[in-house]
Protein backbone atom coordinates (compact mmCIF):
# COMPACT_ATOMS: atom_id res chain seq x y z
CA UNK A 1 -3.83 8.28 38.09
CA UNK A 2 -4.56 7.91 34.40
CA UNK A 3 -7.93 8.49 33.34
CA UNK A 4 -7.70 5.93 30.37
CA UNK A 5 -8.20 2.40 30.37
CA UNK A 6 -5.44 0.55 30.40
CA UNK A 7 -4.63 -3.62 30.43
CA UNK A 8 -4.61 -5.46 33.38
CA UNK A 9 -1.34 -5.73 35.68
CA UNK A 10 -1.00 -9.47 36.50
CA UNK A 11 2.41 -11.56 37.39
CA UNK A 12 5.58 -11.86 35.32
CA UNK A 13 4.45 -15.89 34.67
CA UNK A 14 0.34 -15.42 34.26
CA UNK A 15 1.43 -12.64 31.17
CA UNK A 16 3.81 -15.21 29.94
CA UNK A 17 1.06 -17.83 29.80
CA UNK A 18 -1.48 -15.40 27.90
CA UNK A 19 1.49 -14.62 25.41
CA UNK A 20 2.12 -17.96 24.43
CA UNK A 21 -1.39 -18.48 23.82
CA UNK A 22 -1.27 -15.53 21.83
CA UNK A 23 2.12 -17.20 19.94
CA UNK A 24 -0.11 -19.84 18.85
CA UNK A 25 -2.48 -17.81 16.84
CA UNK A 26 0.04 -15.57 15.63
CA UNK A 27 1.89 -18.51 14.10
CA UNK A 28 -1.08 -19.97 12.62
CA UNK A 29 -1.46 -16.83 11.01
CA UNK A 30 1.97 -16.63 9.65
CA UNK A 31 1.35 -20.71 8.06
CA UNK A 32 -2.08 -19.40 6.33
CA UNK A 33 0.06 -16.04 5.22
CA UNK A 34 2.52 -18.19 3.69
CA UNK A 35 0.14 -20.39 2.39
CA UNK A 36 -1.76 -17.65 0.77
CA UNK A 37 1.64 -15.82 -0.94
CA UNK A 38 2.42 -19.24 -2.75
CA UNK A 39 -1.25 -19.61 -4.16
CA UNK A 40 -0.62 -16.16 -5.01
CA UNK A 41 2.94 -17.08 -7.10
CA UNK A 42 0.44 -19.66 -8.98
CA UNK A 43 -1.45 -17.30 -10.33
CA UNK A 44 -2.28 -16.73 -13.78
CA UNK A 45 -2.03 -13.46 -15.71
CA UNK A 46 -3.22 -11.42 -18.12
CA UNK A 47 -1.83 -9.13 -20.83
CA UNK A 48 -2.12 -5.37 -20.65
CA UNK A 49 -2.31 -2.51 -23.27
CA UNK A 50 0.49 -0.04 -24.17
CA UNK A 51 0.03 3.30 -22.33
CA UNK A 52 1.91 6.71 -22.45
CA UNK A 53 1.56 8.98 -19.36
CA UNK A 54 2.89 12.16 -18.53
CA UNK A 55 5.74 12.93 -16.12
CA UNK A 56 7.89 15.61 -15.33
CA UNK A 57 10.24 14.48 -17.68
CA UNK A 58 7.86 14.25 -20.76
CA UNK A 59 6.05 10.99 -21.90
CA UNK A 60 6.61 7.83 -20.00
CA UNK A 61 5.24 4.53 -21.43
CA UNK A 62 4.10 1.62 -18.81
CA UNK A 63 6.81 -0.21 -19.92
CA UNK A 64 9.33 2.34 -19.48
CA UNK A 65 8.26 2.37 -15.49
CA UNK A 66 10.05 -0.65 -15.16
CA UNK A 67 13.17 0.40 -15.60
CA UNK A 68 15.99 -1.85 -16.11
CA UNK A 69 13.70 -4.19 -14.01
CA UNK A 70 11.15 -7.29 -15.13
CA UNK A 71 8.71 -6.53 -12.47
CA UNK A 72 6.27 -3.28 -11.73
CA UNK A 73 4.60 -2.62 -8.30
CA UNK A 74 2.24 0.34 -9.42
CA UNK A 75 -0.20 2.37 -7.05
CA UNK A 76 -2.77 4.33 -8.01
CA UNK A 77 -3.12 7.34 -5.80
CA UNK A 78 -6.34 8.68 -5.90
CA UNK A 79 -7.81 11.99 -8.15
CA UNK A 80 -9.69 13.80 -5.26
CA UNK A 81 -9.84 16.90 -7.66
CA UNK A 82 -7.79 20.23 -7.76
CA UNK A 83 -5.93 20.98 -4.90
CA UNK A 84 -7.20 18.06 -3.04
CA UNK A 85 -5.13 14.78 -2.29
CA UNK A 86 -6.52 11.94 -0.67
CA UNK A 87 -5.50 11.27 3.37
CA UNK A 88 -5.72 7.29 2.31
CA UNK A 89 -3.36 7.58 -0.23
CA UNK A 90 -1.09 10.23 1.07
CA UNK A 91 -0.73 8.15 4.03
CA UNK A 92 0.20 5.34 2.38
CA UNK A 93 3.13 6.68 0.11
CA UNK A 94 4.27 8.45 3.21
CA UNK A 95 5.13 4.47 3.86
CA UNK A 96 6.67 3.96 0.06
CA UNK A 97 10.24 3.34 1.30
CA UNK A 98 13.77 1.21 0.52
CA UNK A 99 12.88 1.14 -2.93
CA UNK A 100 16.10 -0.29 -3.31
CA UNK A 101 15.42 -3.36 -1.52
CA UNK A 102 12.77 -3.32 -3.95
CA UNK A 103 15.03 -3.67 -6.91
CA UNK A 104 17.10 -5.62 -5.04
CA UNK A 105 13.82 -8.13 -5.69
CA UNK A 106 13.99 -7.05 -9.87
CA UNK A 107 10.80 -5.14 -8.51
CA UNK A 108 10.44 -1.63 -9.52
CA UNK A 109 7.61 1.20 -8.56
CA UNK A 110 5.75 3.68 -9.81
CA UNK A 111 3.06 5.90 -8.63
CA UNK A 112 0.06 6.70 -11.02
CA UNK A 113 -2.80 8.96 -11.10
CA UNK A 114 -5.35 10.60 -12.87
CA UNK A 115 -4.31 13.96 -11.64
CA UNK A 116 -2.54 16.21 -13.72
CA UNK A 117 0.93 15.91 -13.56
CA UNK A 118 1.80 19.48 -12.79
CA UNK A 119 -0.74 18.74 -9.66
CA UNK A 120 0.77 15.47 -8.92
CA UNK A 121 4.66 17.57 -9.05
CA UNK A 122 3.64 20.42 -6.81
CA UNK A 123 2.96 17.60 -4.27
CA UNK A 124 5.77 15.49 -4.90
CA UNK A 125 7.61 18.32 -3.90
CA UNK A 126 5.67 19.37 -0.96
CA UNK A 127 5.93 15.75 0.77
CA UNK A 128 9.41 15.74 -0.04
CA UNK A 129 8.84 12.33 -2.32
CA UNK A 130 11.62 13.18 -4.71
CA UNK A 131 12.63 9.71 -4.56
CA UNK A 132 9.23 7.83 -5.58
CA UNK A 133 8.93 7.95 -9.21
CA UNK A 134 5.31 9.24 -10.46
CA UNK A 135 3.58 9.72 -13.35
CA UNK A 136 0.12 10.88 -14.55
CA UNK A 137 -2.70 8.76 -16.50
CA UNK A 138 -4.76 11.46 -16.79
CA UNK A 139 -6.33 11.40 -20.61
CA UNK A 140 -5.80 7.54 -20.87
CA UNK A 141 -8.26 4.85 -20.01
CA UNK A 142 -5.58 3.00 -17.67
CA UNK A 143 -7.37 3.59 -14.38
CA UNK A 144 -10.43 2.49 -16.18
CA UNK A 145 -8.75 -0.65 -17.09
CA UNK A 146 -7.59 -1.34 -14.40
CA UNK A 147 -11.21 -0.98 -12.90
CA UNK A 148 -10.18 0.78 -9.72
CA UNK A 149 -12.73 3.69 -10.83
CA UNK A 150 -12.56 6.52 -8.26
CA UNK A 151 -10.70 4.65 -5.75
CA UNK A 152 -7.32 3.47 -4.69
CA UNK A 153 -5.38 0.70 -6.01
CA UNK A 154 -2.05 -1.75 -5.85
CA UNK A 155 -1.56 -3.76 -8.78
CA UNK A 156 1.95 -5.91 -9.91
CA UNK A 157 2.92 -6.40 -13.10
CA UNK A 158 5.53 -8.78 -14.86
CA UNK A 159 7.14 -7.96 -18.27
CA UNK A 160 8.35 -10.45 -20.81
CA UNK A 161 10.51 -8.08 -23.35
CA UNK A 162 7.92 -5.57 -24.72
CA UNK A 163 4.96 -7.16 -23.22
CA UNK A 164 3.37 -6.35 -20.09
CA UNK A 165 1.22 -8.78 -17.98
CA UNK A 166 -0.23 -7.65 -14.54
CA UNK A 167 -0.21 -10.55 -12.24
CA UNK A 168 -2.15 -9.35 -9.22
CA UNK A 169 -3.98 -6.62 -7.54
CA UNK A 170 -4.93 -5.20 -3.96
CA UNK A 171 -6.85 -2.47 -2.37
CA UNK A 172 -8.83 -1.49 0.73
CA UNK A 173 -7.42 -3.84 3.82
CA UNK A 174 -4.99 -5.00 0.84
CA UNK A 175 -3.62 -2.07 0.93
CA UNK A 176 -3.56 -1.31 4.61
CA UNK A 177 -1.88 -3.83 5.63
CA UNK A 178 1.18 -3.07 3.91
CA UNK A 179 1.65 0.10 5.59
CA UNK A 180 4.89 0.05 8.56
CA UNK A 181 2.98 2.89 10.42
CA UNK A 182 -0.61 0.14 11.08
CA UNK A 183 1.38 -2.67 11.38
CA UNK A 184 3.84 -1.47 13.91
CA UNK A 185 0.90 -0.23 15.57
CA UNK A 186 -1.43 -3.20 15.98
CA UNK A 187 1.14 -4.04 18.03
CA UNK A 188 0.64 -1.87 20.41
CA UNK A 189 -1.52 -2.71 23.44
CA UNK A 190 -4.13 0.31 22.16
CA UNK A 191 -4.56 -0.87 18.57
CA UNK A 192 -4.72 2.02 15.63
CA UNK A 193 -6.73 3.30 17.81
CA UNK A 194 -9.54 3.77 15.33
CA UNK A 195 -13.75 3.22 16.22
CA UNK A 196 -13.71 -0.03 13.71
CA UNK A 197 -11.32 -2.10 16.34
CA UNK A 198 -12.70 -4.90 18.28
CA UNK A 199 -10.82 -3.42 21.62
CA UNK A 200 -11.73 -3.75 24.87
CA UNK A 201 -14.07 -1.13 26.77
CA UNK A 202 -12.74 2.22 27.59
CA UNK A 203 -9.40 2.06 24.98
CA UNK A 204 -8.67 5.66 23.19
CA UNK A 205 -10.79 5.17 19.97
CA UNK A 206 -11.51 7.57 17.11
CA UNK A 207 -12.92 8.05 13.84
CA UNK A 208 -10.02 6.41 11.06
CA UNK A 209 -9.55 10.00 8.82
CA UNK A 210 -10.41 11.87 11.93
């Protein structure tokens, strides 16, 4: 018998009845999500600076990250110091994926930090991220401009020719919830899994970084 708590085993039509109660909220949700993305498409924006960063290629202006494309999602991984790399952040570009759906969108991405690029290219290669484009800001006020300070942050921009706008930002639960690996997961009937859940007495609960 398992020695972890575990949901209650009713009849086929009494867990039908709890799941479309459950429908209803999750619907509601979707209507306020939906609501919330097309205030988000009215928002205004504001102009950014030029920057140069370094990449394994040699300089790399923020303009030049967008490639062929008029839009810029940009995430700025976190400078934990030499030969450290933050879990947060690692664990969310372990998620950066079909960046060709992306572009698909005119969307195109970039990873920036303050690390130094030779740091940031020893990992790249170590995670096996060859295929998410990165580049370093260390030296340049960006990350100080973009106030995310010794944190974590998503920010999108829009480009109109030579000029760059960014027209939103995210970070902390932002941020989470974009991940596949937590969403797919608060699915599941145990959660994350993590001591901050509202979950019901006796579910397999631990500290979120371990």
């Amino acid at each position: 018998m398992s020695e972890t708590a575990m949901p209650p085993v009713v009849p086929a039509e009494e867990w039908a009845a709890a799941r479309a109660e459950l429908l209803v909220a999750e619907k509601e949700a979707t209507r306020t999500l939906d609501r919330i993305a097309a205030q988000r498409r009215r928002l205004p924006m504001v102009r950014f600076g030029e920057y140069t960063f370094a990449a394994a290629d040699g300089p790399v202006t923020l303009l030049e990250l967008f490639g062929e494309h008029r839009q810029l999602a940009l995430y700025q991984f976190m400078d934990a110091g030499p030969d450290a790399f933050c879990p947060g952040c690692t664990g969310f570009t372990k998620n950066v994926v079909n960046l060709a759906g992306l572009a698909g969108n005119d969307v195109a991405w970039a990873t920036v930090s303050d690390m130094p690029i030779e740091q940031m290219a020893g990992y790249w290669k170590q995670m096996g991220w060859e295929h998410i484009p990165f580049a370093s800001s260390a030296g340049t006020t960006f990350s100080a401009d973009c106030g995310v300070g010794d944190g974590f942050l998503l920010s999108m921009f829009l480009r109109d020719g030579d000029n760059v706008f960014r027209t939103y930002t995210t970070g902390q639960r932002g941020v989470d919830r974009l991940l596949f690996s937590t969403n797919i997961s608060d699915l599941a009937a145990y959660g994350r899994q993590q001591d901050w859940e509202d979950s019901p007495a006796g579910w397999p609960q631990a500290p979120t970084y371990g």
